[in-house]
N, C-alpha and C. Protein backbone atom coordinates (compact mmCIF):
# COMPACT_ATOMS: atom_id res chain seq x y z
N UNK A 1 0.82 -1.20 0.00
CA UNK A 1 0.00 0.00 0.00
C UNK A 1 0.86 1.26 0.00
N UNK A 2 2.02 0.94 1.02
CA UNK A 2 2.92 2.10 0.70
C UNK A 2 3.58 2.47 -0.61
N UNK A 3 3.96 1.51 -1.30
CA UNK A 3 4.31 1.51 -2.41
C UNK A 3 3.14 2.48 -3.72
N UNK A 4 2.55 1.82 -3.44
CA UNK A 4 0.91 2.67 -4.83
C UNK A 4 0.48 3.58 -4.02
N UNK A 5 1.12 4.48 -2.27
CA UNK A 5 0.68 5.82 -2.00
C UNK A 5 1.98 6.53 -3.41
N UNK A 6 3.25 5.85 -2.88
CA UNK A 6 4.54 6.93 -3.41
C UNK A 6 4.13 6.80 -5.06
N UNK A 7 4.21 6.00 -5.68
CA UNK A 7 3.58 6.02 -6.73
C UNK A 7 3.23 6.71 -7.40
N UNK A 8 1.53 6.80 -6.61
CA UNK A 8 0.68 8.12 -7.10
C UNK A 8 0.92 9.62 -6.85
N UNK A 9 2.10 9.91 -5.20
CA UNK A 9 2.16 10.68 -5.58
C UNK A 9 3.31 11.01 -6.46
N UNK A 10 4.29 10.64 -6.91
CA UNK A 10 4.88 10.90 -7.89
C UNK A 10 4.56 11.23 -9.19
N UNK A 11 3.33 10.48 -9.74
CA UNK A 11 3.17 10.22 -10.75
C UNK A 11 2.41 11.92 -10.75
N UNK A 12 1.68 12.18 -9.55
CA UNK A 12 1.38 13.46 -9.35
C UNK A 12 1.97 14.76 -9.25
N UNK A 13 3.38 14.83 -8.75
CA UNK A 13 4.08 15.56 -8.92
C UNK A 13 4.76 15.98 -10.09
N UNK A 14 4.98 15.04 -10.93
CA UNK A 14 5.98 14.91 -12.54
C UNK A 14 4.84 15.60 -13.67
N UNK A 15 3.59 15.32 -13.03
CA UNK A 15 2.72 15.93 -13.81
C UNK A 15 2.42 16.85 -14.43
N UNK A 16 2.89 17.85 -13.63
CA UNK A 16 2.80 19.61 -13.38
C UNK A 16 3.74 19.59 -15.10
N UNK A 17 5.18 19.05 -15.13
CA UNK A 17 5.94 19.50 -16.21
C UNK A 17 5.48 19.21 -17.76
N UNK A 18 4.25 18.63 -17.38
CA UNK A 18 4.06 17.77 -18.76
C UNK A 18 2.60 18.67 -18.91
N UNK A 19 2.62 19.92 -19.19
CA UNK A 19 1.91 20.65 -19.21
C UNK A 19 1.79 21.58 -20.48
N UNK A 20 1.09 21.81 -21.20
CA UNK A 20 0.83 22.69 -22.71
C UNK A 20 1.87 24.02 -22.26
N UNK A 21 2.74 24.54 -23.32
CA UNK A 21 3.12 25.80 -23.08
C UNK A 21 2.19 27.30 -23.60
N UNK A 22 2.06 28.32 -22.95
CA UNK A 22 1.50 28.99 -23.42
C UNK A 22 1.71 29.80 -24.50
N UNK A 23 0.41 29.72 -25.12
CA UNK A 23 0.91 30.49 -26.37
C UNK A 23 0.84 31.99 -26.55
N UNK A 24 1.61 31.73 -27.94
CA UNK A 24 1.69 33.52 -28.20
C UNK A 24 0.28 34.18 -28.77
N UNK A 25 -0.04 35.14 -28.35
CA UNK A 25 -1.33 35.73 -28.86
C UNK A 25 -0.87 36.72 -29.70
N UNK A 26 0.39 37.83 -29.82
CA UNK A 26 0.41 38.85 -30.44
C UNK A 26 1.57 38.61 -31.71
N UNK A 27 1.81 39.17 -32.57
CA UNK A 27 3.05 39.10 -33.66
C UNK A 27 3.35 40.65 -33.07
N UNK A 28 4.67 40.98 -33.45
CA UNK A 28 4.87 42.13 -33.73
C UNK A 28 4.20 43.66 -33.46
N UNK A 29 3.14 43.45 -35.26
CA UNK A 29 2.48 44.55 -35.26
C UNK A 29 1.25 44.54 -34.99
N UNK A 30 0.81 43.25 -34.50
CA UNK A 30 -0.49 43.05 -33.39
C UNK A 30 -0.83 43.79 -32.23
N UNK A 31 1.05 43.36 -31.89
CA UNK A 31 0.94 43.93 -30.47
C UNK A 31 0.94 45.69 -30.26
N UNK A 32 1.62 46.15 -31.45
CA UNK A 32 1.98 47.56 -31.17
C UNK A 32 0.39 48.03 -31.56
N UNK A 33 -0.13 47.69 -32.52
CA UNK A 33 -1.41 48.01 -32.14
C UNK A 33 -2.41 47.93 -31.16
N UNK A 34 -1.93 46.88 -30.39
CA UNK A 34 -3.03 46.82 -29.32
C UNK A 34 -2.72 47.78 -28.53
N UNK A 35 -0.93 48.16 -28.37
CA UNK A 35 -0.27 49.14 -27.08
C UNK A 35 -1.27 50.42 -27.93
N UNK A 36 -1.34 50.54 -29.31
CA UNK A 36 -2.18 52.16 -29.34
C UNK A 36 -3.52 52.18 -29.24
N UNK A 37 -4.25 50.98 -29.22
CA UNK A 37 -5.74 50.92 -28.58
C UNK A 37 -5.47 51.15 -27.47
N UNK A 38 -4.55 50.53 -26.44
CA UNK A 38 -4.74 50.45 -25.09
C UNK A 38 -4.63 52.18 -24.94
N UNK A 39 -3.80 52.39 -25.26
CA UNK A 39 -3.17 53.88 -25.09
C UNK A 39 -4.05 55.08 -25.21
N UNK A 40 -4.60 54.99 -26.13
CA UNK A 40 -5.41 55.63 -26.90
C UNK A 40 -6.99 55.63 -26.27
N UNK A 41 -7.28 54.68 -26.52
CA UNK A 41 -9.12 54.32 -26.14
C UNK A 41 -9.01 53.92 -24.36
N UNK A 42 -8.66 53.37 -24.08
CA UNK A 42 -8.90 53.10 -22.32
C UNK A 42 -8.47 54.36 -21.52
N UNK A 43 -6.75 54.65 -21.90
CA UNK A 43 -6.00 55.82 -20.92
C UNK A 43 -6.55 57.32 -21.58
N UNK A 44 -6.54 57.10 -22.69
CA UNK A 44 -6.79 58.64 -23.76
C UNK A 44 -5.51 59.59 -23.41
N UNK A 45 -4.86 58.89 -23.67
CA UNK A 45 -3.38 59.51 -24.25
C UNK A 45 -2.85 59.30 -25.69
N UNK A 46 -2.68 60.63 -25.88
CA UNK A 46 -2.22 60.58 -27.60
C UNK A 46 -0.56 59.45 -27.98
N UNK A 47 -0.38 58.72 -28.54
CA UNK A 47 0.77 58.09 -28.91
C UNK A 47 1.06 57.96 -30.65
N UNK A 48 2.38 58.26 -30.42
CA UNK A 48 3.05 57.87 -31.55
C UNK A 48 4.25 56.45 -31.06
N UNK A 49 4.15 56.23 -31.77
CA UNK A 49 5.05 54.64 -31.80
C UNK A 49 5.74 54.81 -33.00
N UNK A 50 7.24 53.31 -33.11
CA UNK A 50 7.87 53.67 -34.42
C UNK A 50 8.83 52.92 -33.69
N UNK A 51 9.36 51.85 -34.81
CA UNK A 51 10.28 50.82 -34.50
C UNK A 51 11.42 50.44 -35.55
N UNK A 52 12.58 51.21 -34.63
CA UNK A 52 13.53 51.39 -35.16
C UNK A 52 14.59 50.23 -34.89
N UNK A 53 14.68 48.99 -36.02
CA UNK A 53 15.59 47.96 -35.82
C UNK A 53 14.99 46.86 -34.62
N UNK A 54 15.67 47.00 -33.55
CA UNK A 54 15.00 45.95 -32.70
C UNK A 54 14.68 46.96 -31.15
N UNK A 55 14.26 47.86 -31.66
CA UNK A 55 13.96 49.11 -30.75
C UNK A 55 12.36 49.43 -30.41
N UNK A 56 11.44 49.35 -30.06
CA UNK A 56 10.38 50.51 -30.09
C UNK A 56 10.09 51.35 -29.19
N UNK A 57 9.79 53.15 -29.86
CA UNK A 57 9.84 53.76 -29.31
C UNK A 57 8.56 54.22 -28.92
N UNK A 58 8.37 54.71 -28.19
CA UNK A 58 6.88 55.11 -27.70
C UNK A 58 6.78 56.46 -27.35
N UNK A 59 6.16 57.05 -27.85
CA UNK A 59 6.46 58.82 -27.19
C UNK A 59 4.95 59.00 -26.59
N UNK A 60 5.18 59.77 -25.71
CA UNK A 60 3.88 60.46 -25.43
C UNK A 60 3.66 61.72 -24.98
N UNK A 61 3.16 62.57 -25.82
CA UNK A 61 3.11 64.06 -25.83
C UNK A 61 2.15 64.22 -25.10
N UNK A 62 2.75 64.98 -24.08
CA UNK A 62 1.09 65.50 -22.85
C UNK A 62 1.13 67.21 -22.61
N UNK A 63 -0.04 67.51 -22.41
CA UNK A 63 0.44 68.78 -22.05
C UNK A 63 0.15 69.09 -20.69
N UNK A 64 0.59 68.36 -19.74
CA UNK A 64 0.84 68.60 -18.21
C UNK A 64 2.06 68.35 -18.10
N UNK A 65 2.25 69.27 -16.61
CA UNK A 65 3.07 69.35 -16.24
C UNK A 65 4.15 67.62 -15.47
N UNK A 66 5.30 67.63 -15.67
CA UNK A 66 5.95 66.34 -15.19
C UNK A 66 6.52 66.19 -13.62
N UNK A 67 7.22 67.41 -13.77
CA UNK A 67 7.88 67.63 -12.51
C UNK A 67 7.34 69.21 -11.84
N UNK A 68 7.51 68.87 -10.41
CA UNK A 68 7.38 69.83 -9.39
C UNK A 68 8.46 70.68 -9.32
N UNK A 69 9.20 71.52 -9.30
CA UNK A 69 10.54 72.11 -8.34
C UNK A 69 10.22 73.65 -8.05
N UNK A 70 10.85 73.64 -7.08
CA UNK A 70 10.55 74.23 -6.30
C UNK A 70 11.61 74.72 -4.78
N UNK A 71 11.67 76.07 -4.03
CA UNK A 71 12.59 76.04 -3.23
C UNK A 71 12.59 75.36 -1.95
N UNK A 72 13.14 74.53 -0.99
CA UNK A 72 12.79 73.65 0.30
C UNK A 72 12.17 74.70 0.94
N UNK A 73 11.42 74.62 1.73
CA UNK A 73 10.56 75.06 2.38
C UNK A 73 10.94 75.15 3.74
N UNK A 74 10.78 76.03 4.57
CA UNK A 74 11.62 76.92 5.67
C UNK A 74 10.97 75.23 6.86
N UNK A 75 11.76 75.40 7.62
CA UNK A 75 11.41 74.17 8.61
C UNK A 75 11.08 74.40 10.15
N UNK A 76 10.34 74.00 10.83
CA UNK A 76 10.70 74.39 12.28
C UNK A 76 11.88 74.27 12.60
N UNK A 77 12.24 75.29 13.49
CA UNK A 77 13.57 74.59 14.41
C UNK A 77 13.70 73.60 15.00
N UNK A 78 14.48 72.78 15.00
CA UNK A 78 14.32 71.19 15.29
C UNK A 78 15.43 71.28 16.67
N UNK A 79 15.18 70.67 17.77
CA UNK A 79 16.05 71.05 18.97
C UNK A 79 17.30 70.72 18.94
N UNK A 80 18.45 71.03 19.80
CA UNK A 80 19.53 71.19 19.73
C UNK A 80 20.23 69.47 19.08
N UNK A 81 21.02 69.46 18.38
CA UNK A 81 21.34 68.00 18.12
C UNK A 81 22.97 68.09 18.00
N UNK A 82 23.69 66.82 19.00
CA UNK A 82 25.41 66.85 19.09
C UNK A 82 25.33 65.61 18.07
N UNK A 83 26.95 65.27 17.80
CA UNK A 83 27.57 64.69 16.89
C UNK A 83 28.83 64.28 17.78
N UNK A 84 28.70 62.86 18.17
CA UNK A 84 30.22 62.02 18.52
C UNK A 84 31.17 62.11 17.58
N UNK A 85 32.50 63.28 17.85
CA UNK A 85 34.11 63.03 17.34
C UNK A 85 34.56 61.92 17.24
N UNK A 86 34.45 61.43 18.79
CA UNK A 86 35.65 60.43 18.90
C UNK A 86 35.27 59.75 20.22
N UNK A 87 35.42 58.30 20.11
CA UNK A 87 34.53 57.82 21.14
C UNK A 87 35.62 56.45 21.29
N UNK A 88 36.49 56.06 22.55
CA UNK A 88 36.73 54.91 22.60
C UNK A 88 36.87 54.81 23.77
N UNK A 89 37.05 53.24 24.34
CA UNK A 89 36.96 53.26 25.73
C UNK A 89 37.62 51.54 26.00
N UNK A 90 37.62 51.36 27.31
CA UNK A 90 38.96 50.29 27.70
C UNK A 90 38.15 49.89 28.91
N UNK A 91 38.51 48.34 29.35
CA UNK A 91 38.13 47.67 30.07
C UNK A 91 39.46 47.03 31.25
N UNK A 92 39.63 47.76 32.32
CA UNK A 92 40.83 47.25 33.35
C UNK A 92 40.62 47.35 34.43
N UNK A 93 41.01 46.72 35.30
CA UNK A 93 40.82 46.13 36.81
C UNK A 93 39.52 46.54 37.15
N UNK A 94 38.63 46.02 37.02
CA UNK A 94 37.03 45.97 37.23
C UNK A 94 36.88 47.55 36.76
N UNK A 95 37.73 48.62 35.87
CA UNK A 95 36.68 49.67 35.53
C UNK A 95 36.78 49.97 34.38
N UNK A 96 35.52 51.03 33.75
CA UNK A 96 35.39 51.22 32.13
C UNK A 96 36.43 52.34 32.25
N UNK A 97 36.70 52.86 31.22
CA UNK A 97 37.25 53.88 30.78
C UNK A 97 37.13 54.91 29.54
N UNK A 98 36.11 55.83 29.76
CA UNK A 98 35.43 55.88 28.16
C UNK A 98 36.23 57.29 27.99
N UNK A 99 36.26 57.55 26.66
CA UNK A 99 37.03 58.89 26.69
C UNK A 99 36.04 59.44 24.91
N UNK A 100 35.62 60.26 25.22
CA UNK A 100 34.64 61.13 24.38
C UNK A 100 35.10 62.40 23.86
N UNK A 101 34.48 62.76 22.71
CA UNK A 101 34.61 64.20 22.77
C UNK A 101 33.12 64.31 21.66
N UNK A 102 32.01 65.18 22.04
CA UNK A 102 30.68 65.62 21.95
C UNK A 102 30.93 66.85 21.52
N UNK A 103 30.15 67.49 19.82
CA UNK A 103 30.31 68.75 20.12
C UNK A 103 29.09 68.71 19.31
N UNK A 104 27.93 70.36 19.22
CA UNK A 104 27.29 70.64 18.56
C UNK A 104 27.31 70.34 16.80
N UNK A 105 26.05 69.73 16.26
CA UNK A 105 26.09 69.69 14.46
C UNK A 105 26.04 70.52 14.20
N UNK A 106 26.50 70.82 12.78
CA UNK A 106 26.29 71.54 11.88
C UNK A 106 25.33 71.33 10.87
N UNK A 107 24.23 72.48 10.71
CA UNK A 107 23.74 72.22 9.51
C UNK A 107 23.94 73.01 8.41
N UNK A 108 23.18 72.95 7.30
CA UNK A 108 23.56 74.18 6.53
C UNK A 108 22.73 74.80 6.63
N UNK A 109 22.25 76.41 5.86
CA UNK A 109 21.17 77.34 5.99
C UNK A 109 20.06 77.04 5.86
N UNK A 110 19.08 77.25 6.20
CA UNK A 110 17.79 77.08 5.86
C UNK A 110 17.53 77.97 4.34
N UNK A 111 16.33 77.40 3.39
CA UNK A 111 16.08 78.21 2.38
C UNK A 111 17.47 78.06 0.99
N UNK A 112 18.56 77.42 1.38
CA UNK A 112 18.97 77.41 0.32
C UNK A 112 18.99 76.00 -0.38
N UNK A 113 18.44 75.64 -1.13
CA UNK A 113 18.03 74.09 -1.73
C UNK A 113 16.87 74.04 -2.48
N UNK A 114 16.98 73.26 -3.28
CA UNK A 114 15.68 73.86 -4.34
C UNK A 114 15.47 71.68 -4.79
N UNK A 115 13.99 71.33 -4.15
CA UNK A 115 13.81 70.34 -4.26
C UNK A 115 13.10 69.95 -5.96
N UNK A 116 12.67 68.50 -6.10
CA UNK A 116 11.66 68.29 -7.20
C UNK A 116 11.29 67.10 -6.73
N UNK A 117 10.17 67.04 -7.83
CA UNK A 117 9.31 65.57 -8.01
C UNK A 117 8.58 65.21 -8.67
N UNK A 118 8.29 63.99 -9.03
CA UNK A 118 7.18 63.87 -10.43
C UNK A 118 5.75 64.51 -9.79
N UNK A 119 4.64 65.00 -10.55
CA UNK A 119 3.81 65.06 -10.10
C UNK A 119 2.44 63.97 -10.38
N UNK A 120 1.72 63.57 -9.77
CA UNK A 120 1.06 62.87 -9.93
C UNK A 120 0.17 62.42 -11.11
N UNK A 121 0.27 63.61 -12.10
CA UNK A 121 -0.22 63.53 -13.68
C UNK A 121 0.52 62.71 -13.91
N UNK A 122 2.02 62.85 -13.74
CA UNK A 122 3.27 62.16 -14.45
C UNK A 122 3.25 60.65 -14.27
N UNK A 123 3.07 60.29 -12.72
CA UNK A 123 2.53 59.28 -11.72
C UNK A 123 1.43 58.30 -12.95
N UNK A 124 0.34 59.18 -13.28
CA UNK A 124 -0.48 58.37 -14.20
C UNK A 124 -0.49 58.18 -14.93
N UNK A 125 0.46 58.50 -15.71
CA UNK A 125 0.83 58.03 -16.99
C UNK A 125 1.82 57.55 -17.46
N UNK A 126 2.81 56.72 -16.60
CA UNK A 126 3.60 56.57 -16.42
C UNK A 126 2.84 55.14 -16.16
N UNK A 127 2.21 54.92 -15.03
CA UNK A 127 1.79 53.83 -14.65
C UNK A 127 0.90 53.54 -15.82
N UNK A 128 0.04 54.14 -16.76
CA UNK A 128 -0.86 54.03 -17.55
C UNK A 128 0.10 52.95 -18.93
N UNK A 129 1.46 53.69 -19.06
CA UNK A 129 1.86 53.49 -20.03
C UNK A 129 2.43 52.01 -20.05
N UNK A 130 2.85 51.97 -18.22
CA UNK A 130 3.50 50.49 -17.91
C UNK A 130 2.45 49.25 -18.27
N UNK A 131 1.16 49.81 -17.57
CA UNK A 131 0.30 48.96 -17.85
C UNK A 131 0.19 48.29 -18.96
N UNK A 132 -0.16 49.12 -20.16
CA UNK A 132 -0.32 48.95 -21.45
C UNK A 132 0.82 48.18 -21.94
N UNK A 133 2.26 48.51 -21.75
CA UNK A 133 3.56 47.33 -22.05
C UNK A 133 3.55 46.17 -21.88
N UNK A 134 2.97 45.88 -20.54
CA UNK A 134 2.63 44.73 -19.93
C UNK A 134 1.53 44.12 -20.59
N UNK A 135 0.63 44.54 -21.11
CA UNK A 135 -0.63 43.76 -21.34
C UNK A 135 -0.40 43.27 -22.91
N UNK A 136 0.28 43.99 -23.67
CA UNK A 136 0.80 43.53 -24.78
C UNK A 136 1.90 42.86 -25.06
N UNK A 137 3.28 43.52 -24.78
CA UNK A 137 4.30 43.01 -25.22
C UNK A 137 4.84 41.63 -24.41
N UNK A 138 4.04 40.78 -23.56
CA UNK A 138 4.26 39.83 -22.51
C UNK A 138 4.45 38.68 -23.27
N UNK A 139 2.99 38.79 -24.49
CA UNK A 139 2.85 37.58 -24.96
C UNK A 139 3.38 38.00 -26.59
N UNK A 140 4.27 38.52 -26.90
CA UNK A 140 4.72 38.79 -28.29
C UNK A 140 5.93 37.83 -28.91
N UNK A 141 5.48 37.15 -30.10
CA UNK A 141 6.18 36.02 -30.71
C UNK A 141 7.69 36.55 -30.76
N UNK A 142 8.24 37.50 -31.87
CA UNK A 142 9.07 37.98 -31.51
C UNK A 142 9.69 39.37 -31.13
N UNK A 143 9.57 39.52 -29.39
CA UNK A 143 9.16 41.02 -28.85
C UNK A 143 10.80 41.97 -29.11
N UNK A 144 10.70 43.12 -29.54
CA UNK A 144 11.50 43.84 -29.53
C UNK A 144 13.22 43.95 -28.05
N UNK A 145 13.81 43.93 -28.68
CA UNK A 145 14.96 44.36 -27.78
C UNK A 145 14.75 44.82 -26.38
N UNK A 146 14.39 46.22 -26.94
CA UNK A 146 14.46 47.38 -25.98
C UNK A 146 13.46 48.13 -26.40
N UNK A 147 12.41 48.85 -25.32
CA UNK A 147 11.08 49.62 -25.19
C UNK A 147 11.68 50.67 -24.75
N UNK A 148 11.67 51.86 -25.73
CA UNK A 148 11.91 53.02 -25.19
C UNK A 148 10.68 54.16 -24.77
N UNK A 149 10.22 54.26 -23.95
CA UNK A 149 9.35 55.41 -23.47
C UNK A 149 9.45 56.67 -23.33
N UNK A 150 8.95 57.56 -24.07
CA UNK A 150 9.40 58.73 -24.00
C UNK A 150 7.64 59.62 -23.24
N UNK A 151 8.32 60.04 -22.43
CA UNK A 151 6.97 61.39 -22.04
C UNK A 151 7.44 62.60 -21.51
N UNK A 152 6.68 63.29 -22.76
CA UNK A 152 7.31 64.36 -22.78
C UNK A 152 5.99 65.84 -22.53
N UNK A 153 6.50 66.84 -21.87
CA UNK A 153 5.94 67.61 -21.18
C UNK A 153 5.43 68.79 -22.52
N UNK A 154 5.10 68.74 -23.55
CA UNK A 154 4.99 69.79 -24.90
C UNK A 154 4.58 71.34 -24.28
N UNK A 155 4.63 71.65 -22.97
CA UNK A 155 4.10 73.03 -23.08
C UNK A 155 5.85 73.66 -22.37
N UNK A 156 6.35 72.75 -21.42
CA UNK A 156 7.45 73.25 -20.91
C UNK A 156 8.85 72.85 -21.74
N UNK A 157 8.67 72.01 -22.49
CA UNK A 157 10.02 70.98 -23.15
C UNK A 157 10.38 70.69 -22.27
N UNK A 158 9.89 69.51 -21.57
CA UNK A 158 10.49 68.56 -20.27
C UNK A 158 10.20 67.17 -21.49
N UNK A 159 11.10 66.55 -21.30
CA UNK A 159 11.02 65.22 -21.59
C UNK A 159 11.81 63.52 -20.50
N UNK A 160 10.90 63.06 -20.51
CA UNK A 160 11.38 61.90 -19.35
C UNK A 160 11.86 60.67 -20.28
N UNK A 161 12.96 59.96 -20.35
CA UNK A 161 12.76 58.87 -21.32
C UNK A 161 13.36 57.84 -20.34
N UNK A 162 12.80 56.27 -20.79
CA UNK A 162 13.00 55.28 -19.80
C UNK A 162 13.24 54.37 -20.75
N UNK A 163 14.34 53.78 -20.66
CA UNK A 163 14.74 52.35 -21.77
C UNK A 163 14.76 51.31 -20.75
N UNK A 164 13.91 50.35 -21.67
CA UNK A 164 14.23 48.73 -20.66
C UNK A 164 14.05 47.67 -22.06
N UNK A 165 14.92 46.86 -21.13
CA UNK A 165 14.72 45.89 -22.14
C UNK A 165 14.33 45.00 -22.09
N UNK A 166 13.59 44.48 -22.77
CA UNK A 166 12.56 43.57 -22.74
C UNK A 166 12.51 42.37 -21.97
N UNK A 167 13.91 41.41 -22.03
CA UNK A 167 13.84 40.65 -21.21
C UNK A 167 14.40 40.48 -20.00
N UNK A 168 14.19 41.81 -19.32
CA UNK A 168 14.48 41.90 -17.81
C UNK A 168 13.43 41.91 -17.66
């Protein structure tokens, strides 16, 4: 009986590999069409596409803004804070021996620093655009190299570009 448990489950385990592979649903220019339905009709972002060698590029002209910047912003005073120099210490005839030196940080001025950040338009379309890569180019017979993304800001000339390649 022990024998026809291991058996079965073996015969159950080996199983899993002997399984249909999945297939490809898109060619090529299937897929880049579907990325400009997706693009286009679900997100309603304008795209141009264009595939250069084993490249495609994807642009997307928006007219919002990408990035924030802006100057840091004045802070409360934050309470006094020291900084350890030099700190070592010794262990002899039952006593410690610590020897320190503590002095006030330094910071730099307040007001001089000028931060940024994507802004959350950027945020959505960005994620909009990932989406759409993913939903097409996953299952493509033979998928391009490298996906270049371009989004670009048309009222400020900001442009963001992101290359990946496909099979990372």
């Amino acid at each position: 009986m022990k024998k026809f448990f291991v058996l079965i489950l073996c015969l159950f385990l080996f199983s899993f590999g002997c399984s249909k592979k999945k297939e490809i649903r898109y060619t090529p220019t299937e897929a880049e069409t579907k990325l400009i339905k997706i693009l286009s009709e679900e997100f309603h972002h304008a795209v141009v596409t264009k595939t250069v060698g084993k490249t495609l590029w994807i642009y997307l002209p928006e007219d919002k803004k990408l990035f924030n910047i802006k100057y840091a912003e004045e802070r409360p005073p934050s309470p006094r804070q020291f900084t350890i120099e030099y700190l070592d210490g010794t262990f002899a005839d039952q006593i410690f021996n610590i020897e320190y030196d503590i002095i006030p940080a330094t910071k730099p001025q307040k007001g001089n620093s000028v931060t940024s950040d994507y802004t959350e338009d950027f945020n959505k379309i960005y994620r909009d655009a990932l989406e759409a890569i993913t939903r097409t180019y996953l299952d493509v017979q033979r998928p391009p190299d490298f996906l270049v993304l371009v989004i670009a800001d048309v009222i400020n000339g900001v442009e963001i570009i992101n290359t990946m390649f496909v099979e990372d």
